[in-house]
Protein backbone atom coordinates (compact mmCIF):
# COMPACT_ATOMS: atom_id res chain seq x y z
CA UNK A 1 -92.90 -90.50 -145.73
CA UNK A 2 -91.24 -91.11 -142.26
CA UNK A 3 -89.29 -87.49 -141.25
CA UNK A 4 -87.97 -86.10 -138.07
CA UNK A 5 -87.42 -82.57 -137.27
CA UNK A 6 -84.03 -82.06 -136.04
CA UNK A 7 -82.93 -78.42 -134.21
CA UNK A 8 -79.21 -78.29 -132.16
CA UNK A 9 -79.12 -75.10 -130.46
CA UNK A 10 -76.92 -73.20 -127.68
CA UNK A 11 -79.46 -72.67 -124.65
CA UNK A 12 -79.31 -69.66 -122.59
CA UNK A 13 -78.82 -72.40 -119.69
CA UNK A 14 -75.30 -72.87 -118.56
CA UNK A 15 -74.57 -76.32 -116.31
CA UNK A 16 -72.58 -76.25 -112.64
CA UNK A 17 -69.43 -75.26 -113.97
CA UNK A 18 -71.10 -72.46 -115.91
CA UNK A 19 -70.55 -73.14 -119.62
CA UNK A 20 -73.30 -72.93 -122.18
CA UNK A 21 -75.55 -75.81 -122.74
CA UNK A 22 -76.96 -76.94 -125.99
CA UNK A 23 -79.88 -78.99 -126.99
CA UNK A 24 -80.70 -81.59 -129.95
CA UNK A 25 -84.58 -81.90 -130.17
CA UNK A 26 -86.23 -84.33 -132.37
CA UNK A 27 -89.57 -84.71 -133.29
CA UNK A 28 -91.97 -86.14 -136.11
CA UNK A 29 -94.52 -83.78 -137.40
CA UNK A 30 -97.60 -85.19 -135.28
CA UNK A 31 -95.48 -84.89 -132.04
CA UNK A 32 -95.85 -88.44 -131.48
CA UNK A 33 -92.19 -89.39 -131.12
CA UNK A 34 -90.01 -86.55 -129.02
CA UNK A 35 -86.42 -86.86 -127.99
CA UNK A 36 -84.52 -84.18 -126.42
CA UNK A 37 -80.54 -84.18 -124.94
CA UNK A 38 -78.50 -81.56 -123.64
CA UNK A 39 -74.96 -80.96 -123.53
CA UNK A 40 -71.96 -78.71 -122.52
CA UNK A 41 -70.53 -76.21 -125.21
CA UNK A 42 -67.30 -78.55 -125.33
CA UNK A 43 -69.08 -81.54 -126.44
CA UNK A 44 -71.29 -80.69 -128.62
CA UNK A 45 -69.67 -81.88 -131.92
CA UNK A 46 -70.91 -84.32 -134.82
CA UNK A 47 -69.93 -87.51 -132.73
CA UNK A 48 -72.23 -86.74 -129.78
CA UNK A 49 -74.68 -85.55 -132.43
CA UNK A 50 -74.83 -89.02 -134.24
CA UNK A 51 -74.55 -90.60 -130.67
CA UNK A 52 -77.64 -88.87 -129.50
CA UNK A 53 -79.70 -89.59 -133.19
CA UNK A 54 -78.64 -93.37 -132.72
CA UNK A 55 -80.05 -93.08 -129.14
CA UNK A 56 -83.34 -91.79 -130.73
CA UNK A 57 -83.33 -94.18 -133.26
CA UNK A 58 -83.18 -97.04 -130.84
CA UNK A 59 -86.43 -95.31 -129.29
CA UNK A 60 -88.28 -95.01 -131.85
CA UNK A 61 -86.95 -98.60 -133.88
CA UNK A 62 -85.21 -97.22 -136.66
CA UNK A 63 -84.31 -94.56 -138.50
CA UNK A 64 -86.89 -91.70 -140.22
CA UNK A 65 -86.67 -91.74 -144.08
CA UNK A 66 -85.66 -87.71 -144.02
CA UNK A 67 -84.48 -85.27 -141.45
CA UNK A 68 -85.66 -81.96 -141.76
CA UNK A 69 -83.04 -79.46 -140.32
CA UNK A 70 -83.94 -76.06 -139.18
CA UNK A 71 -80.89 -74.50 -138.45
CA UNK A 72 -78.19 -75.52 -140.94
């Protein structure tokens, strides 16, 4: 079975204008596919979410069976 792991976090990094950054990081068990994205605080929402996982999708050709979710 295909799975990525899947954590979206708030970094204690903070872009030019000083707000808090998050990051999505993605990554199959083995480590052999990784993607990682930031963002600022106020766009870090479900649409730049699935944006970024259809970005890693395209990467990696296709979608994993399961995500596994760390941090619900």
């Amino acid at each position: 079975m295909k799975a990525w792991q899947v954590d979206f976090y708030r970094r204690p990094l903070q872009d030019d204008q000083e707000h808090p950054l998050w990051e999505l990081l993605v990554c199959d068990s083995n480590q052999d596919f990784a993607f990682v994205a930031l963002c600022p605080q106020s766009a870090a929402n479900s649409t730049w979410l699935r944006g970024q996982l259809e970005q890693a999708a395209k990467r990696n050709k296709g979608l994993p069976e399961q995500l596994q979710v760390f941090r619900p």
